[in-house]
C-alpha atoms as a PDB file:
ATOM      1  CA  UNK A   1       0.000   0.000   0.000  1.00  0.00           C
ATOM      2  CA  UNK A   2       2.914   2.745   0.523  1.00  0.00           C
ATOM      3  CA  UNK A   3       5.363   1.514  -2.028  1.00  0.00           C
ATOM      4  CA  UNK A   4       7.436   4.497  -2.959  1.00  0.00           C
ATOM      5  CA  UNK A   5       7.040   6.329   0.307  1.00  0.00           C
ATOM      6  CA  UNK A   6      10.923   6.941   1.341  1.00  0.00           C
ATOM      7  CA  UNK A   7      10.556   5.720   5.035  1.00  0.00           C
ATOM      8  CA  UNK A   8       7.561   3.045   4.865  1.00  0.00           C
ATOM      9  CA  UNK A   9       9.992   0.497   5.341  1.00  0.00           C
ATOM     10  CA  UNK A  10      10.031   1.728   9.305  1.00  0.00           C
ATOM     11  CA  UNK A  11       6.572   1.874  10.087  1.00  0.00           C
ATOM     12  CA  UNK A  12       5.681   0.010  12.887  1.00  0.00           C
ATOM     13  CA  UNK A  13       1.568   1.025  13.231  1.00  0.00           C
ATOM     14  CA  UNK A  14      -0.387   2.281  10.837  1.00  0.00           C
ATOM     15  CA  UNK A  15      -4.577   3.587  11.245  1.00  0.00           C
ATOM     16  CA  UNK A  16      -6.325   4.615   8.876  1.00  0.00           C
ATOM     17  CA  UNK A  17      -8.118   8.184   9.489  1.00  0.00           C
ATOM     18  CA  UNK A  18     -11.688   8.095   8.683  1.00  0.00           C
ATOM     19  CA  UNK A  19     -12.747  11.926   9.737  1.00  0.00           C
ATOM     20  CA  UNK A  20     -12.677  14.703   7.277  1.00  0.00           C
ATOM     21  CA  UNK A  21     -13.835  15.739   4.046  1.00  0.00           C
ATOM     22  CA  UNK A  22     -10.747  16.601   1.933  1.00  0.00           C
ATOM     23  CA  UNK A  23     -11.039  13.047  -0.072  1.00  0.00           C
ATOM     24  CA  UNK A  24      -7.177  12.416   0.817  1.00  0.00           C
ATOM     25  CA  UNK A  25      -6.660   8.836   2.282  1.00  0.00           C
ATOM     26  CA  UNK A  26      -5.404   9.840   5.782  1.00  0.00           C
ATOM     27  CA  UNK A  27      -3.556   7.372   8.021  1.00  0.00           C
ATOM     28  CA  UNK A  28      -1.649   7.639  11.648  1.00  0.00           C
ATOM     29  CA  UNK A  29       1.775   6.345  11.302  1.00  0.00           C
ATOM     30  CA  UNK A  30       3.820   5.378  14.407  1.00  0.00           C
ATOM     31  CA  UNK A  31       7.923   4.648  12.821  1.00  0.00           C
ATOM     32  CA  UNK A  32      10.215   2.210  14.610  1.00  0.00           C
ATOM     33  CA  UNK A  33      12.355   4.576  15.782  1.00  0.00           C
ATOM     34  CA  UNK A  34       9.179   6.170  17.569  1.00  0.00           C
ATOM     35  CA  UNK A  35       8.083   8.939  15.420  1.00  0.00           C
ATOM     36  CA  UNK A  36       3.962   9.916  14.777  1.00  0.00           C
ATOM     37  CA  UNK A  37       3.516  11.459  11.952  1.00  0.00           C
ATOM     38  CA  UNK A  38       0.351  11.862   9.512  1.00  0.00           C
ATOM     39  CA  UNK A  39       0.765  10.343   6.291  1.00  0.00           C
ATOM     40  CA  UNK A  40      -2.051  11.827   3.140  1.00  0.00           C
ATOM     41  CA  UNK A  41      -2.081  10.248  -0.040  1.00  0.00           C
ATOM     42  CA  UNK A  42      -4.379  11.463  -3.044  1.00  0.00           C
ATOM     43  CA  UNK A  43      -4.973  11.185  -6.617  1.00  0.00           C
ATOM     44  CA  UNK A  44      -1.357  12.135  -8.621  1.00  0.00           C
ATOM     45  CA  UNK A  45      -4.008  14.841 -10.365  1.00  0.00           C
ATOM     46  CA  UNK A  46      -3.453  17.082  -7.388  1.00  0.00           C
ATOM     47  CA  UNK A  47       0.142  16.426  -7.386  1.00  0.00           C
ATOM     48  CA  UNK A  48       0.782  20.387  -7.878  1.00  0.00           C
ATOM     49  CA  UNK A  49      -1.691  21.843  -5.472  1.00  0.00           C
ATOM     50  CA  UNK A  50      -0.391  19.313  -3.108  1.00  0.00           C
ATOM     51  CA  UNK A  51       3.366  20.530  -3.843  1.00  0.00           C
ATOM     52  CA  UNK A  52       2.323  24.115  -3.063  1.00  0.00           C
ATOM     53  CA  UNK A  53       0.949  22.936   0.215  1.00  0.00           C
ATOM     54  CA  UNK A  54       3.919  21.303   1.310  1.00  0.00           C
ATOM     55  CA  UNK A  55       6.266  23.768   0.326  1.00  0.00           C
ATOM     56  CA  UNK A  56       4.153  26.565   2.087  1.00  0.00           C
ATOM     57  CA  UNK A  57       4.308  24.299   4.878  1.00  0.00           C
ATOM     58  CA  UNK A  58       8.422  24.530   4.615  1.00  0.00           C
ATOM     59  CA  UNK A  59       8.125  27.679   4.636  1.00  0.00           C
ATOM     60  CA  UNK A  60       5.906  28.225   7.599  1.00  0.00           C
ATOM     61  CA  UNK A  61       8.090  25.918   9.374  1.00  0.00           C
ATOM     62  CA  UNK A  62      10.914  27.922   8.916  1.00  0.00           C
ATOM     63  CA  UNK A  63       8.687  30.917  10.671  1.00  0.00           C
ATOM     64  CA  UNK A  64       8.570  28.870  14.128  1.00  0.00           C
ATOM     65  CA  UNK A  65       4.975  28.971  14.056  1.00  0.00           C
ATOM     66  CA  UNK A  66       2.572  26.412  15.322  1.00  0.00           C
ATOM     67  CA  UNK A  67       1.678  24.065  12.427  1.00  0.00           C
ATOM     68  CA  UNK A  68       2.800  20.308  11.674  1.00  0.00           C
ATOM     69  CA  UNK A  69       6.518  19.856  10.437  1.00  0.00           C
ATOM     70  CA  UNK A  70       6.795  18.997   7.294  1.00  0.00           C
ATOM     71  CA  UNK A  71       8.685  15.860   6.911  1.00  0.00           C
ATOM     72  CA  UNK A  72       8.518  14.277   3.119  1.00  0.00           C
ATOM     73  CA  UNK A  73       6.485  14.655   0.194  1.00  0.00           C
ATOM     74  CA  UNK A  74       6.580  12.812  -3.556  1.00  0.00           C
ATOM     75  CA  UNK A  75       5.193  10.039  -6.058  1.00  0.00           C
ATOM     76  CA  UNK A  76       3.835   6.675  -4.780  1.00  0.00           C
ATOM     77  CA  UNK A  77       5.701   4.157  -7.060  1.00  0.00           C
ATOM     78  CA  UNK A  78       2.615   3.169  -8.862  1.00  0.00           C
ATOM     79  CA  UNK A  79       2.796   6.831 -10.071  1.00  0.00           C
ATOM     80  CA  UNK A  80      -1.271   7.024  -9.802  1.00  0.00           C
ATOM     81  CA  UNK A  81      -0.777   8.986  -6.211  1.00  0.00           C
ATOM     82  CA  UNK A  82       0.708  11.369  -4.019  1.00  0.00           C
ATOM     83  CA  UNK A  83       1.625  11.681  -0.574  1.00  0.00           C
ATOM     84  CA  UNK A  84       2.596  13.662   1.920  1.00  0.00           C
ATOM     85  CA  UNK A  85       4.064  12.994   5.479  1.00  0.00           C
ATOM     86  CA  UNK A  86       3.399  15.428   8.506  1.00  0.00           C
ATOM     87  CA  UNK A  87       4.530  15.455  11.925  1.00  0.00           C
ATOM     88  CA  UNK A  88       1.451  14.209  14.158  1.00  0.00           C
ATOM     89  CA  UNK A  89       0.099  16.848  16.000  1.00  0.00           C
ATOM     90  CA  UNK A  90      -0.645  15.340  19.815  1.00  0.00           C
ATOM     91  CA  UNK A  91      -3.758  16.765  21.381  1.00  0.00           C
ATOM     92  CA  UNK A  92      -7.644  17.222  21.159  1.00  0.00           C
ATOM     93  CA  UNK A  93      -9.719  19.305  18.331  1.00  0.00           C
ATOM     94  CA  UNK A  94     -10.307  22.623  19.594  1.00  0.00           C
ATOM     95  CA  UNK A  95     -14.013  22.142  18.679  1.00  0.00           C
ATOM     96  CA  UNK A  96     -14.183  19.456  21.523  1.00  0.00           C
ATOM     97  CA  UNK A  97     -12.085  21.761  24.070  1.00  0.00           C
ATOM     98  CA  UNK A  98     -13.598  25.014  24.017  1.00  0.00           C
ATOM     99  CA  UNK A  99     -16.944  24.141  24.508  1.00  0.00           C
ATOM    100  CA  UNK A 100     -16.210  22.811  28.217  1.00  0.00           C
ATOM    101  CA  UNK A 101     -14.108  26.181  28.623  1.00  0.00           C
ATOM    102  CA  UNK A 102     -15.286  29.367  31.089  1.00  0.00           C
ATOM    103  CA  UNK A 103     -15.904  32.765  28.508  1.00  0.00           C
ATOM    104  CA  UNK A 104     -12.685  34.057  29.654  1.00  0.00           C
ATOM    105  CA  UNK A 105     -10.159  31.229  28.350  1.00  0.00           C
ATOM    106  CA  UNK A 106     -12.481  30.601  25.395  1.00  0.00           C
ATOM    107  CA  UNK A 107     -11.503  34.414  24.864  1.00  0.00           C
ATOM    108  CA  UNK A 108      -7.519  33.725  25.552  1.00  0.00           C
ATOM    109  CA  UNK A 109      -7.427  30.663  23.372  1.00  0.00           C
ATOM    110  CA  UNK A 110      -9.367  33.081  20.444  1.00  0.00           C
ATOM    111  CA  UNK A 111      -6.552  35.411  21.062  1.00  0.00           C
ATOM    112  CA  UNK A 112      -3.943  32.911  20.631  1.00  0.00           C
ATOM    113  CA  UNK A 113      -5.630  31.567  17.334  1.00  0.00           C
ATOM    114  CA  UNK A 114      -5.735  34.886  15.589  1.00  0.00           C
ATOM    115  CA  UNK A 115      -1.876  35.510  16.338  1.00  0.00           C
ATOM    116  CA  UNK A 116      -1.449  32.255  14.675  1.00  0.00           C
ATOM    117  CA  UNK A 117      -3.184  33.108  11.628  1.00  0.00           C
ATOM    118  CA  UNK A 118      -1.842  36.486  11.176  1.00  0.00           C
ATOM    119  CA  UNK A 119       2.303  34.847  11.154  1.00  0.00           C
ATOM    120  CA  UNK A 120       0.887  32.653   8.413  1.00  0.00           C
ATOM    121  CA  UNK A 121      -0.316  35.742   6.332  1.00  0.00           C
ATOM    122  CA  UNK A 122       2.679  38.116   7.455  1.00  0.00           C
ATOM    123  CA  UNK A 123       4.962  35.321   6.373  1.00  0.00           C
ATOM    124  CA  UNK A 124       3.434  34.152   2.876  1.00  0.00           C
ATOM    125  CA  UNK A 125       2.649  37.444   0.991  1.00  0.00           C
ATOM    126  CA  UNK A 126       2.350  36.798  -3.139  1.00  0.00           C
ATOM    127  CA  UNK A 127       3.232  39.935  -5.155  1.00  0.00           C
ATOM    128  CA  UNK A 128       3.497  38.648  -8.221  1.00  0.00           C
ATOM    129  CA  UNK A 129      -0.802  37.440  -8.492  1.00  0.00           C
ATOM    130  CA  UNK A 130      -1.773  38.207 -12.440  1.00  0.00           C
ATOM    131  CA  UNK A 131      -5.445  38.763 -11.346  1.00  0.00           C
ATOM    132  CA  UNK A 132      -7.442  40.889  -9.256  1.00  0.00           C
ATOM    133  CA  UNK A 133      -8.492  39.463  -5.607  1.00  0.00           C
ATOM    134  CA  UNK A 134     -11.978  40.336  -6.736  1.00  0.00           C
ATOM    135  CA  UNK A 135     -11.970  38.618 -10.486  1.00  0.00           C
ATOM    136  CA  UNK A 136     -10.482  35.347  -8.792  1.00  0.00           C
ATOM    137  CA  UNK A 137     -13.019  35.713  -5.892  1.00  0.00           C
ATOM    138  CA  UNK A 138     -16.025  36.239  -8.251  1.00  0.00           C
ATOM    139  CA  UNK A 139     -14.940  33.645 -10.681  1.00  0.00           C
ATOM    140  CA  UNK A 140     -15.920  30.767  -7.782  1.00  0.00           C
ATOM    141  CA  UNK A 141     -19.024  32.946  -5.840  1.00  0.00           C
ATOM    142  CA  UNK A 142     -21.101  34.431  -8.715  1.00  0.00           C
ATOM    143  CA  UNK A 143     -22.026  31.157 -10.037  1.00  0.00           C
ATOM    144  CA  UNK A 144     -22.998  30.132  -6.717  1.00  0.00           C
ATOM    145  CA  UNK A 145     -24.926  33.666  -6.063  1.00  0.00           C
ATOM    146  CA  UNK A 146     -26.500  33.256  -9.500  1.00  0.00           C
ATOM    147  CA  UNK A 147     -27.378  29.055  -8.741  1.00  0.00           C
ATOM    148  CA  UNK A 148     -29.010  30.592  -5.261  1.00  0.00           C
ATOM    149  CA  UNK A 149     -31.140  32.978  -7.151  1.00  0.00           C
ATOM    150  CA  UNK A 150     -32.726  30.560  -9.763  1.00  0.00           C
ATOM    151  CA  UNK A 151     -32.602  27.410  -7.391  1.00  0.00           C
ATOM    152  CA  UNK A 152     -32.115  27.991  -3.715  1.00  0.00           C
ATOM    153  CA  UNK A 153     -34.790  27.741  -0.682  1.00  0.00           C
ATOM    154  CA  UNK A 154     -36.091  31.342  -0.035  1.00  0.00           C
ATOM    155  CA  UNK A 155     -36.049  32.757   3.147  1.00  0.00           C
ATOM    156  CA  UNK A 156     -36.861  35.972   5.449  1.00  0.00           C
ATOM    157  CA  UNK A 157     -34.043  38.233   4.708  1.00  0.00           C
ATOM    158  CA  UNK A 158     -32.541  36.885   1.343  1.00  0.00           C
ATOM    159  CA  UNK A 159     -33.255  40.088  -0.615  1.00  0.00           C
ATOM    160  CA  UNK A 160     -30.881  41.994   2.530  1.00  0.00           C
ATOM    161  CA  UNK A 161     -28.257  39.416   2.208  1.00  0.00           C
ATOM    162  CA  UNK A 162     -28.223  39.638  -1.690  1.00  0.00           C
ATOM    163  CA  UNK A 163     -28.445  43.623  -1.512  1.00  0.00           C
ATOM    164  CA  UNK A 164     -25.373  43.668   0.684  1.00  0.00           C
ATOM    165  CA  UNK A 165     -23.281  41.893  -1.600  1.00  0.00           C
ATOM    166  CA  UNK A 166     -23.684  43.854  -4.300  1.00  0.00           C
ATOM    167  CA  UNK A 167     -23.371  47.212  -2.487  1.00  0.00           C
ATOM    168  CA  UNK A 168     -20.672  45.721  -0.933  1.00  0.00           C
ATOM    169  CA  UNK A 169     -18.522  43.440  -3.184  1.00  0.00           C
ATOM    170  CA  UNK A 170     -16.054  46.377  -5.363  1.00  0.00           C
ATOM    171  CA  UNK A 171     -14.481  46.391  -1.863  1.00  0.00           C
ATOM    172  CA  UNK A 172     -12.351  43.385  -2.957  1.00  0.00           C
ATOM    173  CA  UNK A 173     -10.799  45.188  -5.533  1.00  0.00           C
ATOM    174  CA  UNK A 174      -6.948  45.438  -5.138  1.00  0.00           C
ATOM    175  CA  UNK A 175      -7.002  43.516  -2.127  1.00  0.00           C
ATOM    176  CA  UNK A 176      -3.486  42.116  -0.961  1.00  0.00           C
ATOM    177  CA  UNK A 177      -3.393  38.368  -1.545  1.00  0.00           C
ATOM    178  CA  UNK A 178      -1.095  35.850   0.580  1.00  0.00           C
ATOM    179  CA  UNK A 179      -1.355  31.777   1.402  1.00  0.00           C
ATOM    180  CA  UNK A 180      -4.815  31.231   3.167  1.00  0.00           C
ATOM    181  CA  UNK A 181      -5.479  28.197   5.147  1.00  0.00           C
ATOM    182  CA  UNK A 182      -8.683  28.194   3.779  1.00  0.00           C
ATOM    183  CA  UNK A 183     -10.583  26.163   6.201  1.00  0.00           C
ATOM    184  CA  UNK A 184      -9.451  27.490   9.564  1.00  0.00           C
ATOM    185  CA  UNK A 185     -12.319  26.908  12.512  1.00  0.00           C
ATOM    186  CA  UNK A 186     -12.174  25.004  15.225  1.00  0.00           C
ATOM    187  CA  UNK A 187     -11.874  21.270  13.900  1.00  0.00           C
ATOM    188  CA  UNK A 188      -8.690  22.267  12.431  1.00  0.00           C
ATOM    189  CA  UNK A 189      -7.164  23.680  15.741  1.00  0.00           C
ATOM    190  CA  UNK A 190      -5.624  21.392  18.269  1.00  0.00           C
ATOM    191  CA  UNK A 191      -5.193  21.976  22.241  1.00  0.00           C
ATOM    192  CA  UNK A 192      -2.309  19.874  24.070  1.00  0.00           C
ATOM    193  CA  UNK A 193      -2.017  19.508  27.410  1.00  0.00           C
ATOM    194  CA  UNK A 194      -0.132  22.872  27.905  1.00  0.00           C
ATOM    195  CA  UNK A 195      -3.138  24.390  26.247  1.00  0.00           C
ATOM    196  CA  UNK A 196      -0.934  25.308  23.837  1.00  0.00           C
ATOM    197  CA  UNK A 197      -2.638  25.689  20.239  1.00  0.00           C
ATOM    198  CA  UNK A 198      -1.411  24.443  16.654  1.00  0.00           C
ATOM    199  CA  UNK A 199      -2.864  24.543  13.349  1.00  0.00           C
ATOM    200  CA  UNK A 200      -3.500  21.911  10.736  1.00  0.00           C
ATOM    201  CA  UNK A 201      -5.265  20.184   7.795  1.00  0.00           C
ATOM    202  CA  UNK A 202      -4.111  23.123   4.777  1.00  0.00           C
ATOM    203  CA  UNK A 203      -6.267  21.448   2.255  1.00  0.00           C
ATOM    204  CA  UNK A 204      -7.862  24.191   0.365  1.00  0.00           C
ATOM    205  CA  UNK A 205     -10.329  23.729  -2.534  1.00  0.00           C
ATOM    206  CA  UNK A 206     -11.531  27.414  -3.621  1.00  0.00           C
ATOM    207  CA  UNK A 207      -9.169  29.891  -4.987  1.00  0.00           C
ATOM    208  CA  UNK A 208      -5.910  27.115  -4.755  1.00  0.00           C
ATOM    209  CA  UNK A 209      -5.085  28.513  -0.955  1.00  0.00           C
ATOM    210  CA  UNK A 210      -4.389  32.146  -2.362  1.00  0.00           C
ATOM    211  CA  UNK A 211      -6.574  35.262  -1.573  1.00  0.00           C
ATOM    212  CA  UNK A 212      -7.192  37.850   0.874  1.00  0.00           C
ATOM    213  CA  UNK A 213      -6.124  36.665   4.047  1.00  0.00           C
ATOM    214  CA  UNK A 214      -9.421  37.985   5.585  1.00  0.00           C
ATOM    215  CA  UNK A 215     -11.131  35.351   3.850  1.00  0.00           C
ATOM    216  CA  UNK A 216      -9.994  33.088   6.401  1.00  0.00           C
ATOM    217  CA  UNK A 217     -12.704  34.408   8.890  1.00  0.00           C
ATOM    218  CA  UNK A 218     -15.073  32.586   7.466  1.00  0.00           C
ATOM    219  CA  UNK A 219     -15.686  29.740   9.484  1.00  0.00           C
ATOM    220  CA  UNK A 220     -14.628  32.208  12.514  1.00  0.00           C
ATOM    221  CA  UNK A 221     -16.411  29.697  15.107  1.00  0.00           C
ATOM    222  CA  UNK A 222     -19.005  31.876  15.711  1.00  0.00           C
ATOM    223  CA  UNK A 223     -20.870  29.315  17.799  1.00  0.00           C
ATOM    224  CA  UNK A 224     -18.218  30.412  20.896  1.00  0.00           C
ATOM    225  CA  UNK A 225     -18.702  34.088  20.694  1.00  0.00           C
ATOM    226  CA  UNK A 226     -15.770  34.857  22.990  1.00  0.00           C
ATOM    227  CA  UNK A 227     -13.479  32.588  21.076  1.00  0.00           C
ATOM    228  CA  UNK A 228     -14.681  34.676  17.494  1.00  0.00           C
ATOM    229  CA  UNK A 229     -13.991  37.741  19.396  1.00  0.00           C
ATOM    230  CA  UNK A 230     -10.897  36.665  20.700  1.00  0.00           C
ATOM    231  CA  UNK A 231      -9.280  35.691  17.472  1.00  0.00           C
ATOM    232  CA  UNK A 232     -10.353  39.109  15.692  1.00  0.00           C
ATOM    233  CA  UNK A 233      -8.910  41.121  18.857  1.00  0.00           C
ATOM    234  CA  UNK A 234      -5.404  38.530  18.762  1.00  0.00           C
ATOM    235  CA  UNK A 235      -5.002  38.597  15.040  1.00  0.00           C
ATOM    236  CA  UNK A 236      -5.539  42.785  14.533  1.00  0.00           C
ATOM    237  CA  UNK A 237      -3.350  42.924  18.133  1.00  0.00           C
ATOM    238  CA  UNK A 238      -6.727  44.988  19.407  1.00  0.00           C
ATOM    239  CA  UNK A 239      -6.480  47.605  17.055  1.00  0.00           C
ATOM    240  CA  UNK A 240      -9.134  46.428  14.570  1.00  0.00           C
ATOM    241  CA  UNK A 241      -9.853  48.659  11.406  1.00  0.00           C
ATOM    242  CA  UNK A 242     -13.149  49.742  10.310  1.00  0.00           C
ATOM    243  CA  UNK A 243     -12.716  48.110   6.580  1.00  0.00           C
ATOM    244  CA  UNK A 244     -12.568  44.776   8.180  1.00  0.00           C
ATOM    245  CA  UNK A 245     -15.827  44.694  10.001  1.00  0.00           C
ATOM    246  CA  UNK A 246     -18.015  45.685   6.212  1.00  0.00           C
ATOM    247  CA  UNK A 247     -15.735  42.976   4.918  1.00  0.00           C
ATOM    248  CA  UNK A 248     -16.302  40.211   7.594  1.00  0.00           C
ATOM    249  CA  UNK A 249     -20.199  40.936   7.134  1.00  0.00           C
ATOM    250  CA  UNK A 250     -19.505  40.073   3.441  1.00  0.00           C
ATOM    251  CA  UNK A 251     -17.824  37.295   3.626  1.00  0.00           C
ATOM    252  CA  UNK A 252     -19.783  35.695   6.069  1.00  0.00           C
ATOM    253  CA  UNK A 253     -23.412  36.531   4.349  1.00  0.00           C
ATOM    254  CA  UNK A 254     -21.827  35.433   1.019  1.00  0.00           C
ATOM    255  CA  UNK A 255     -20.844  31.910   2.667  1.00  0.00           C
ATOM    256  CA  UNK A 256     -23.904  31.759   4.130  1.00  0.00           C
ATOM    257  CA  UNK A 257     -26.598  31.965   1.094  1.00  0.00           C
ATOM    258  CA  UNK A 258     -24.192  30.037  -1.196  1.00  0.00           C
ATOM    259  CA  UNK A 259     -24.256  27.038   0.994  1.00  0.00           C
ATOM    260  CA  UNK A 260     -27.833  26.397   0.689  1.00  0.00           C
ATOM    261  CA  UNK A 261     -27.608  25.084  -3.223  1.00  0.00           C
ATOM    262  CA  UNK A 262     -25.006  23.039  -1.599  1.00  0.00           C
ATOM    263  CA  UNK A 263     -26.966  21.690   0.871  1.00  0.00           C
ATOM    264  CA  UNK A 264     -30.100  21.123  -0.950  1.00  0.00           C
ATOM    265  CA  UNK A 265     -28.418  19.188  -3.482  1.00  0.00           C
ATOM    266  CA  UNK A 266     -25.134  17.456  -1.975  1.00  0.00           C
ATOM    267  CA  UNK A 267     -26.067  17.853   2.157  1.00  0.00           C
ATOM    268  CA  UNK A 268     -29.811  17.469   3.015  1.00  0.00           C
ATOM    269  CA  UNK A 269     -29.704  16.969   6.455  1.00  0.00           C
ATOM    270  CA  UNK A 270     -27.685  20.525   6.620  1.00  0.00           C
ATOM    271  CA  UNK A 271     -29.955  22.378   4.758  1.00  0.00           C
ATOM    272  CA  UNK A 272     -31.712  23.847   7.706  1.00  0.00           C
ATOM    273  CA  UNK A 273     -29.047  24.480   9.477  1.00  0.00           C
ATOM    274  CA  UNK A 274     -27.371  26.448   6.920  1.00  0.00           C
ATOM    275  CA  UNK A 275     -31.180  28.253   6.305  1.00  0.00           C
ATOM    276  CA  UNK A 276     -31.024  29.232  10.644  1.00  0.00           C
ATOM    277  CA  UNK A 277     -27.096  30.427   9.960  1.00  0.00           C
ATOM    278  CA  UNK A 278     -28.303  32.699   7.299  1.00  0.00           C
ATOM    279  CA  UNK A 279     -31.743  33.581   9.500  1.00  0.00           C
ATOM    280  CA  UNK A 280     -28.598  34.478  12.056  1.00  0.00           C
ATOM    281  CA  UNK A 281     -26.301  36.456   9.555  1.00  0.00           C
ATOM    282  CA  UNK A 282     -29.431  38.977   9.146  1.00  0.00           C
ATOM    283  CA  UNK A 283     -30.110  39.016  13.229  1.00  0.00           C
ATOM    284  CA  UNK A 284     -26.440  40.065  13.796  1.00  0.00           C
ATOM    285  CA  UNK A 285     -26.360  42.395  11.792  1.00  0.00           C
ATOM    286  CA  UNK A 286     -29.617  44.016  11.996  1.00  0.00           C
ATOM    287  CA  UNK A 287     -30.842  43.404   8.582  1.00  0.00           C
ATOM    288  CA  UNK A 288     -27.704  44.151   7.042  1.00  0.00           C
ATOM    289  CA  UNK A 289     -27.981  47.811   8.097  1.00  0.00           C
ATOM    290  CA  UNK A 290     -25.074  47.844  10.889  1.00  0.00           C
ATOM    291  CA  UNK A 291     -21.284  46.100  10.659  1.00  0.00           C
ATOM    292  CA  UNK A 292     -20.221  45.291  13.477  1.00  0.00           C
ATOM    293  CA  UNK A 293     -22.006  41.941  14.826  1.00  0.00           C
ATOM    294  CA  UNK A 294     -24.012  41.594  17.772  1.00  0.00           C
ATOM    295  CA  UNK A 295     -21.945  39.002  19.333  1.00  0.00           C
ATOM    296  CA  UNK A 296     -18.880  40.402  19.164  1.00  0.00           C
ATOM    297  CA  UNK A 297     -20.087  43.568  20.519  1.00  0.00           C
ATOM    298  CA  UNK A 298     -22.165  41.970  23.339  1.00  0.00           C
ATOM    299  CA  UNK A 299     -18.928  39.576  24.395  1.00  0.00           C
ATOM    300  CA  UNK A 300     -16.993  42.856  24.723  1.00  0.00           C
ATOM    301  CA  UNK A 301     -19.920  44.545  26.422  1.00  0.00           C
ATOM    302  CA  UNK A 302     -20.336  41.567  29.292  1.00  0.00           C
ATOM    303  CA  UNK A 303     -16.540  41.460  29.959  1.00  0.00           C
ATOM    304  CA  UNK A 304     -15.707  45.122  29.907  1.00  0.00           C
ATOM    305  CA  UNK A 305     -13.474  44.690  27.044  1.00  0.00           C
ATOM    306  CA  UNK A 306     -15.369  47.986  25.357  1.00  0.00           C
END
């Protein structure tokens, strides 16, 4: 099964990893000489996204920041696949953690996320992009805006959403663009023991893991208000700037309404769920008519944090 893999000759344990949605076979690998590390194969079709996540990885490494060492990457010998080895990240998922956490360490742990994700951006800046942050950005949602509008479940509130991203959307124009983790929420953070906080699982789909690096507040965990709050206050350092607030509010109502095609079609059972997050997108931010949401400011509001 791992012919071609440079050290599969020393694995001692090997389980396979069932969770997860990227379509990479994922497996727990335990070597003789007693290192865990995570070992992805996929399709030798994605061989070149795969190569840029690796090598951002390298290059993220060499950044000291929190995220699994790279530790080898090529061609299965069959030549049909591709892995990738990680260093194994001990801990639990975030998503399991904060929940049993008081407001106030939910808070410190959002800080602690959102310095994390601003030393990836700092440290993977692209200057050399041939197109527009809003042409590559529009390429991917207006087909999905466009699907909702002929095909999707209507709703109190739609006509706001819609509205306010197309008052709202020649904001993207010019926008800097940098390596995005592109699915950064809670899942893909990990807790240790010391309550110290990593980030994994770079395996982007949409916009090949470039674009504005506020994009990655997407899935901001909104469901642990303090923790949201936290990581917006950790990665601006406190000193948040007004443009990011309209642009959070787009984001999120633009993720929102084009996930209910989705749903209808490829995730039933989500589909009202994803209706009640967009019923939620219009209560937090008064039908579209303020910026800043609700939870954020009534988080700061209970804690003094104002």
């Amino acid at each position: 099964m791992f012919e071609g893999i440079s050290i599969a000759e020393t694995f001692s344990k090997v389980n396979e990893i069932s969770k997860g949605m990227s379509g990479d076979r994922k497996y727990y690998i335990e070597t003789r000489d007693g290192k865990k590390l995570l070992l992805r194969i996929t399709d030798i079709s994605n061989y070149d996204t795969k190569k840029k996540d690796y090598d951002f990885l390298l290059s993220v490494n060499k950044a000291d920041l929190p995220v699994p060492k790279a530790v080898d990457f090529g061609m299965c010998e069959d030549r049909a696949s591709v892995y990738m080895l990680l260093e194994w990240m001990e801990g639990e998922e975030a998503e399991k953690v904060v929940p049993t956490m008081a407001k106030e360490k939910q808070y410190s742990i959002g800080v602690k996320s959102g310095q994390i994700v601003r030393g990836i951006h700092e440290n993977s800046t692209i200057n050399d992009m041939d197109r527009d942050w809003y042409a590559r950005y529009f390429d991917v949602i207006q087909p999905r805006i466009e699907a909702y509008k002929n095909e999707g479940v209507p709703f109190e509130g739609a006509d706001e959403i819609l509205s306010f991203i197309e008052e709202n959307k020649h904001l993207l124009h010019e926008r800097r663009q940098c390596r995005i983790h592109g699915d950064f929420h809670l899942g893909n953070l990990i807790i240790n023991e010391k309550e110290e906080l990593f980030v994994i699982d770079w395996q982007t789909v949409d916009f090949e893991g470039v674009g504005d690096p506020w994009v990655d507040f997407i899935n901001i965990g909104i469901e642990h208000p303090a923790f949201a709050a936290g990581q917006i206050d950790g990665y601006f350092n406190h000193q948040i700037p007004e443009a990011f607030w309209r642009m959070l509010a787009l984001y999120l109502a633009v993720s929102a309404i084009t996930s209910i095609v989705w749903a209808k079609y490829f995730a039933p059972e989500r589909l009202e769920s994803i209706l009640e997050l967009n019923k939620k997108v219009i209560k937090w931010y008064d039908g579209m008519n303020q910026v800043i949401p609700s939870w954020y400011k009534e988080y700061k509001v209970e804690f003094g944090k104002v």
